[in-house]
Protein backbone atom coordinates (compact mmCIF):
# COMPACT_ATOMS: atom_id res chain seq x y z
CA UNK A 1 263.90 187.27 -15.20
CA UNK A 2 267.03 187.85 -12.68
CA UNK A 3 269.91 185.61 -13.47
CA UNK A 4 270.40 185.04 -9.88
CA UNK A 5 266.82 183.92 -9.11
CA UNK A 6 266.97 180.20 -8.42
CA UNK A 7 262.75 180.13 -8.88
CA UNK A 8 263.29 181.61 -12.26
CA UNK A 9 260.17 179.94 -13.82
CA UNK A 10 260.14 178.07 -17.74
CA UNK A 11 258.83 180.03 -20.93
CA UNK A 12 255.73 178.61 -21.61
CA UNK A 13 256.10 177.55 -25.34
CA UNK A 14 259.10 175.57 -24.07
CA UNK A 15 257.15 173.83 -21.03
CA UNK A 16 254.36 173.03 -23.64
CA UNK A 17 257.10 170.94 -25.92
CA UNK A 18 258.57 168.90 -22.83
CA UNK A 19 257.17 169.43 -19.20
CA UNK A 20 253.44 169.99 -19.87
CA UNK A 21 252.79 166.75 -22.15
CA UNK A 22 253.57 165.06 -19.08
CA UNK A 23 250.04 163.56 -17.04
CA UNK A 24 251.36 165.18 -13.94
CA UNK A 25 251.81 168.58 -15.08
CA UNK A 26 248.16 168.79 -16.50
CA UNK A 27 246.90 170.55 -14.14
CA UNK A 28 249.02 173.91 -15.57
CA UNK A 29 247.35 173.91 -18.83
CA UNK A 30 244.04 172.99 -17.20
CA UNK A 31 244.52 176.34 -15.27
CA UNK A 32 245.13 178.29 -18.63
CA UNK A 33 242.06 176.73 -20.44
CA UNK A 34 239.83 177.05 -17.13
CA UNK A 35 240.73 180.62 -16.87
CA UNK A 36 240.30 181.20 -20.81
CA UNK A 37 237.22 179.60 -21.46
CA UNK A 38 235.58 180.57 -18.10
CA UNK A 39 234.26 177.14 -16.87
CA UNK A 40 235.99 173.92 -15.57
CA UNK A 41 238.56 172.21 -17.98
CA UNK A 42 240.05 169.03 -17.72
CA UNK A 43 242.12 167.27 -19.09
CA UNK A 44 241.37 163.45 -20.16
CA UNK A 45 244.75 162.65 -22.71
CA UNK A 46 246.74 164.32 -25.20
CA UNK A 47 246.51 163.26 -28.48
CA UNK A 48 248.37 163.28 -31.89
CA UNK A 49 247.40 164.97 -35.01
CA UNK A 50 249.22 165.58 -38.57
CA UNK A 51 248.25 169.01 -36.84
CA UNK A 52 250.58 169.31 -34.38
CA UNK A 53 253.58 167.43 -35.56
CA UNK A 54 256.62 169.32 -35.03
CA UNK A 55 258.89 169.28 -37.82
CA UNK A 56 262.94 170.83 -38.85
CA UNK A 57 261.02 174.57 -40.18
CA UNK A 58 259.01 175.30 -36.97
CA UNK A 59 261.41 173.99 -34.39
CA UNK A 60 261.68 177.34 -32.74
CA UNK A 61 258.43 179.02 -34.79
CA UNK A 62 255.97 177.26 -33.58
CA UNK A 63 254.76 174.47 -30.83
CA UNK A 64 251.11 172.61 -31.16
CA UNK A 65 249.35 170.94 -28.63
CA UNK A 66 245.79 168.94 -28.75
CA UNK A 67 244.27 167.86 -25.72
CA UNK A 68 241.04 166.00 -25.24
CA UNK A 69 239.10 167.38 -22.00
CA UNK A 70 236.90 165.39 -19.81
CA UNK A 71 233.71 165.82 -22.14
CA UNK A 72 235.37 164.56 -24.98
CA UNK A 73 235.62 168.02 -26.44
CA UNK A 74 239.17 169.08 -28.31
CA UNK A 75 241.41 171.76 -27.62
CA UNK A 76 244.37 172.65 -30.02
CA UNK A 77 246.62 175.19 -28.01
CA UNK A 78 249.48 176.77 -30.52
CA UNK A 79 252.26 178.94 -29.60
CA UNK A 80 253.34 181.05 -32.68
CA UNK A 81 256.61 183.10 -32.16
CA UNK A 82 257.19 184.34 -35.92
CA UNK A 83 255.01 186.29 -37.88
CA UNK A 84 252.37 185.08 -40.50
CA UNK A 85 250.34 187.32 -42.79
CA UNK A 86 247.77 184.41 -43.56
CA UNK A 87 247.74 183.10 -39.35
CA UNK A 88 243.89 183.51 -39.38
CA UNK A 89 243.20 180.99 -42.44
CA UNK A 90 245.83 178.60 -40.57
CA UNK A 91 243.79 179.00 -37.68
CA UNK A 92 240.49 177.95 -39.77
CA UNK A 93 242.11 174.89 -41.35
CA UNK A 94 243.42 173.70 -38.29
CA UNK A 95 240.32 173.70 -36.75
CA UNK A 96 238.49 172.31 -40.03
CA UNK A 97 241.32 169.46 -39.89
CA UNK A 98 240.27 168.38 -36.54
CA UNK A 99 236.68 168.04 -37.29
CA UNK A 100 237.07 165.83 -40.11
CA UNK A 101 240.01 163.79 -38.64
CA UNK A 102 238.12 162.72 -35.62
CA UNK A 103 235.19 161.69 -36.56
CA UNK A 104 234.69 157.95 -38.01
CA UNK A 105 233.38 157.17 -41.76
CA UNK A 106 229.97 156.26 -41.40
CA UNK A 107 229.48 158.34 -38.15
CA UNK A 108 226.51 160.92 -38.20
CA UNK A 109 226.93 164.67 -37.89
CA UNK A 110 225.94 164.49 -34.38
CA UNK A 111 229.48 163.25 -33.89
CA UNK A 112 231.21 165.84 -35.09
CA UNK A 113 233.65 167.10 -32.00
CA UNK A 114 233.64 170.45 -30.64
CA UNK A 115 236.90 171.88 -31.34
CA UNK A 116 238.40 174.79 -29.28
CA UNK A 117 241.64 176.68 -30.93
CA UNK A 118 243.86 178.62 -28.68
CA UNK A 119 246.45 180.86 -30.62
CA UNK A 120 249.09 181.89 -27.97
CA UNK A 121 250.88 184.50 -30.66
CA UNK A 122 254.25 186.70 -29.71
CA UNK A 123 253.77 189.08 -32.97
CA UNK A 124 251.02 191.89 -34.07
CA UNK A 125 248.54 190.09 -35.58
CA UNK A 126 245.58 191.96 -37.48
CA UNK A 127 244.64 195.58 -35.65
CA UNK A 128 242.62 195.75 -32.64
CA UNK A 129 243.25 197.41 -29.55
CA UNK A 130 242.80 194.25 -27.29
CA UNK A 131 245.25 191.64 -26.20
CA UNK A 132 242.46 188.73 -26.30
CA UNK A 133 239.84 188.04 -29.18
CA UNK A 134 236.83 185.41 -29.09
CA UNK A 135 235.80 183.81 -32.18
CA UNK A 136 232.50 182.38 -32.33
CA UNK A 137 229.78 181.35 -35.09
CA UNK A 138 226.73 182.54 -35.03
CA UNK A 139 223.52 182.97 -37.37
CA UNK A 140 221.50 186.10 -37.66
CA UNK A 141 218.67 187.13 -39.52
CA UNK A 142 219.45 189.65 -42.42
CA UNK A 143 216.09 191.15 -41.83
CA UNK A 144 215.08 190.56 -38.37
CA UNK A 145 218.58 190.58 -36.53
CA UNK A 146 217.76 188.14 -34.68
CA UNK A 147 219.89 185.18 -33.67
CA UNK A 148 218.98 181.72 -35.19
CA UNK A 149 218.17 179.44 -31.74
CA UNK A 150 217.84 175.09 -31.37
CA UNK A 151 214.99 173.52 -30.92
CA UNK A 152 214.42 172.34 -27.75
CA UNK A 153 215.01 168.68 -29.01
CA UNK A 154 218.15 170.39 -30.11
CA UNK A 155 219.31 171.54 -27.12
CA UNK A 156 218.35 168.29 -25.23
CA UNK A 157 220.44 165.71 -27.77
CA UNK A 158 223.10 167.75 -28.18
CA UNK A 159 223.15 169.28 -24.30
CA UNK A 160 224.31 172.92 -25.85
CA UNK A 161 222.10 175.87 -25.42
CA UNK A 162 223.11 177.96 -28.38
CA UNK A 163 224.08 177.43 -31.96
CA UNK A 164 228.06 178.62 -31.59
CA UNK A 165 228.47 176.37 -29.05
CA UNK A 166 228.40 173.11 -31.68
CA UNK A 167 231.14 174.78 -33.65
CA UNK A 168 234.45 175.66 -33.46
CA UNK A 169 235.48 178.69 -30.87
CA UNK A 170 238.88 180.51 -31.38
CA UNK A 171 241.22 182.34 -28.48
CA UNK A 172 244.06 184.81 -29.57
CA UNK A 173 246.04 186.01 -27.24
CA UNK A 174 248.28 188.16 -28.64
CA UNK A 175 250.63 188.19 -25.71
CA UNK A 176 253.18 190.81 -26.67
CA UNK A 177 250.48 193.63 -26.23
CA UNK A 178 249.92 193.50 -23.20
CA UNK A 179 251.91 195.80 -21.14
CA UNK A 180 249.95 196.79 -17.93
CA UNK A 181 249.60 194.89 -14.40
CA UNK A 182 247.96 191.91 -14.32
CA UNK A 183 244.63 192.75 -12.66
CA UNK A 184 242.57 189.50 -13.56
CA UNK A 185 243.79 185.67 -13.50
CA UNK A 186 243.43 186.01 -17.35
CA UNK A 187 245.92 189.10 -17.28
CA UNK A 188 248.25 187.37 -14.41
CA UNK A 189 248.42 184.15 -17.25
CA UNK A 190 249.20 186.74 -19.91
CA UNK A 191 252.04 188.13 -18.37
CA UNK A 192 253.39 184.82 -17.46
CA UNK A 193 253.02 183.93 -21.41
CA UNK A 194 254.68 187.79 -21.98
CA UNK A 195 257.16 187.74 -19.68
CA UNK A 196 258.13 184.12 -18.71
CA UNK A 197 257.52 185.62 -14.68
CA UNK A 198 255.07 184.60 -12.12
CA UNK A 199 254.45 187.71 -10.00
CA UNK A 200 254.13 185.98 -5.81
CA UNK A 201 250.71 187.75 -5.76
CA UNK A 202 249.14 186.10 -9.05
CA UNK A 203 246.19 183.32 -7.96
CA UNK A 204 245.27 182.19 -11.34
CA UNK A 205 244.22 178.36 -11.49
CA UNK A 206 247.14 176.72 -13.09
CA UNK A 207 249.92 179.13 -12.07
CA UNK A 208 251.01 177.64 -8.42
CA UNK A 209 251.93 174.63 -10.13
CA UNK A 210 253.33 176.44 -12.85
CA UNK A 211 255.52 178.21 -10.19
CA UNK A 212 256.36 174.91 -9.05
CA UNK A 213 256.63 172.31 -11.92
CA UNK A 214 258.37 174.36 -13.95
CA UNK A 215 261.23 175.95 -12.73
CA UNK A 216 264.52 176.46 -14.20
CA UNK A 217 266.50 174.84 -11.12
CA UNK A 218 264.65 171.36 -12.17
CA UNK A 219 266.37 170.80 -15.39
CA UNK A 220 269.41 168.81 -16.07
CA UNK A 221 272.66 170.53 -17.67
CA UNK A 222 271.59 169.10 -21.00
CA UNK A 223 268.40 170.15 -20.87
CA UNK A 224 269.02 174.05 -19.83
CA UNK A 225 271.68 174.06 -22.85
CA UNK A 226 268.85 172.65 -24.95
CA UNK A 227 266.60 175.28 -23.42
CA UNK A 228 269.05 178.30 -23.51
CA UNK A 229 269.57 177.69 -27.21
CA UNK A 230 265.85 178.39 -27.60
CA UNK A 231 265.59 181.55 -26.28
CA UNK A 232 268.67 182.56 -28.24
CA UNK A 233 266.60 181.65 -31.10
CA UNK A 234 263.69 183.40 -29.67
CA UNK A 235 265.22 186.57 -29.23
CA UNK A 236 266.47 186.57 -33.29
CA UNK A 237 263.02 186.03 -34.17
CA UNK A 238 261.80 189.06 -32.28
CA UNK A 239 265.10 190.80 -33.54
CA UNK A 240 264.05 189.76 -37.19
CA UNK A 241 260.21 190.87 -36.75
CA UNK A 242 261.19 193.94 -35.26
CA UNK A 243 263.58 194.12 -38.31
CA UNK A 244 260.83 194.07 -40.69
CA UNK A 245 258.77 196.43 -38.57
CA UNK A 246 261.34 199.13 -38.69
CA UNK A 247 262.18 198.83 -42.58
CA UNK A 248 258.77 198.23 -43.47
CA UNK A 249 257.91 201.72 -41.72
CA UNK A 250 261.05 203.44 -43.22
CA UNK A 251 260.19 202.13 -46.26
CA UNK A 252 256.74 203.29 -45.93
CA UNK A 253 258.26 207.21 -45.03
CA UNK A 254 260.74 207.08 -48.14
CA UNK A 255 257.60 205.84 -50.32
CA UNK A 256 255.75 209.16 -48.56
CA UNK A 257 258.32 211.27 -49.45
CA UNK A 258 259.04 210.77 -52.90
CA UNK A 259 254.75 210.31 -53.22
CA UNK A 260 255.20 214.12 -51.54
CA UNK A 261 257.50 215.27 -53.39
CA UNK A 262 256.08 214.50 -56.70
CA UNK A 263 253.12 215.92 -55.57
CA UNK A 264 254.51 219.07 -55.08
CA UNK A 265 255.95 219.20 -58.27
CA UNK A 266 253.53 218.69 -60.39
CA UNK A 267 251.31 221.83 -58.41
CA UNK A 268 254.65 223.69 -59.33
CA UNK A 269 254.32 223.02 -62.64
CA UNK A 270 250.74 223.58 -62.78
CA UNK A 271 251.11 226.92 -61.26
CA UNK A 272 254.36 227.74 -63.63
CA UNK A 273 251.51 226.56 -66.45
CA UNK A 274 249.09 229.11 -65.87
CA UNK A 275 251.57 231.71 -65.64
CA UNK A 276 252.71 230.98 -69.57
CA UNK A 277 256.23 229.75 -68.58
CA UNK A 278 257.98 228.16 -71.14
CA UNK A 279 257.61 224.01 -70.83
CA UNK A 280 261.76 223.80 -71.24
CA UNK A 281 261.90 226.44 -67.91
CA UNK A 282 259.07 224.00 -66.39
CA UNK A 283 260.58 220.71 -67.30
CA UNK A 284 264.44 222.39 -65.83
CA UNK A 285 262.55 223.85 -62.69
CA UNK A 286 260.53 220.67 -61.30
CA UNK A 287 262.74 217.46 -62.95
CA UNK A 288 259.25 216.74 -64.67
CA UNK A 289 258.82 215.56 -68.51
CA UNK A 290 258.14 217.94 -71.22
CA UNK A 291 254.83 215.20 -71.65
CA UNK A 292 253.97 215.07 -68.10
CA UNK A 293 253.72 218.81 -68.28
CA UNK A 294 251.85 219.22 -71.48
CA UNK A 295 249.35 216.49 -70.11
CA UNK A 296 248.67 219.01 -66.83
């Protein structure tokens, strides 16, 4: 973002822990989950969960977000800026969590909620050449291949039309992987996320108000230190994961080399074997042990 642009537009993870739990900026994340989910999302309240407390450890880490849409459906949106080997089982128990928290003892299993979990994450997480995965659950036969259907009583009480559609669905966009021009309004909403930039051309639902609720010229003195501060935080994060990156891949050439190296001398010494050489000449030639070479 230019310094000097006075439109200069709010980093998402920051608008989602101030600007868009207000009722009159709804309308932004409706855009985001509209465009995500591919069909017409709003939003009825926000509500609190032990899920998406923020607390002293994940001040800069990590910002939840559960919102309740008009069908009474829930939708935990997460923002992850660190890294975390074991992110996909946090993604399963926050999901599980929501399930059992909102539905009442003594309720039926026809009340269970559907629960939609949106992982908005800003490090490499698993392989895979995409910068958006789907998550659904589905049952198919072992035998047969074929996919387990409802009933048509099923589909009529429960007004789904597939199995996967009663439980939880998860969303990763892995934001920082995407490096290309934003073609689609999912790809103009990922480079927003990416970049913290609104290109004038992008027509996503959600991002003119973005472009307009949440601009850096709104905020008060207090609030832009507050916000400043953040992305100073931000930026050692990615310093630190990049940091780990680098020295876990030098590590992983030093481990290569000495893995190469030994491998070379024990052919050496193989070699040096057959021809009868002395094991003292062997042992002085490759750095080997007189019992690593007598066990060749």
């Amino acid at each position: 973002m230019n310094s000097n642009n006075k439109n200069q537009i709010i980093r998402f993870d920051w608008a989602m822990k101030r600007l868009l739990r207000n009722k009159a900026n709804f309308s932004v994340l409706e855009g985001l989950l509209t465009t995500l989910l591919g069909e017409k999302i709003i939003i009825r309240k926000l509500l609190e969960s032990e899920s998406n407390q923020e607390d002293e450890y994940d001040k800069y880490n990590r910002v939840d977000m559960l919102a309740e849409d008009s069908k009474g459906e829930l939708v935990l949106i997460e923002v992850q800026n660190n890294n975390e080997y074991a992110y996909f089982q946090r993604m399963l128990f926050g999901a599980s969590k929501l399930v059992t928290e909102y539905i009442n003892r003594g309720e039926g299993y026809d009340k269970v909620r559907k629960v939609y979990s949106v992982n908005i994450v800003y490090f490499s997480l698993g392989h895979g050449k995409d910068f958006v995965y789907h998550g659904k659950t589905e049952f198919r036969g072992i035998h047969t291949n074929d996919i387990l259907e409802l009933t048509p009583f099923q589909k009529q009480t429960f007004k789904v039309d597939v199995v996967s559609q009663l439980y939880p669905e998860y969303y990763i966009l892995k934001v920082n992987d995407f490096n290309q021009v934003a073609k689609s309004p999912l790809e103009e909403w990922i480079y927003y996320l990416n970049t913290g930039e609104i290109p004038s051309t992008a027509t996503a639902p959600g991002l003119e108000e973005a472009r307009e609720r949440l601009k850096l010229a709104s905020m008060t003195k207090d609030e832009l230190s507050a916000y400043y501060r953040h992305l100073d935080n931000i930026v050692i994060l990615r310093d630190n994961i990049n940091t780990e990156r680098a020295e876990g891949r030098a590590e992983g050439r030093a481990e290569g080399r000495a893995e190469g190296l030994r491998e070379a001398s024990l052919n050496n010494a193989r070699n040096l074997k057959k021809l009868g050489v002395a094991i003292d000449v062997i042992s002085q030639a490759t750095g080997l042990s007189k019992e690593e070479i007598k066990r060749l």
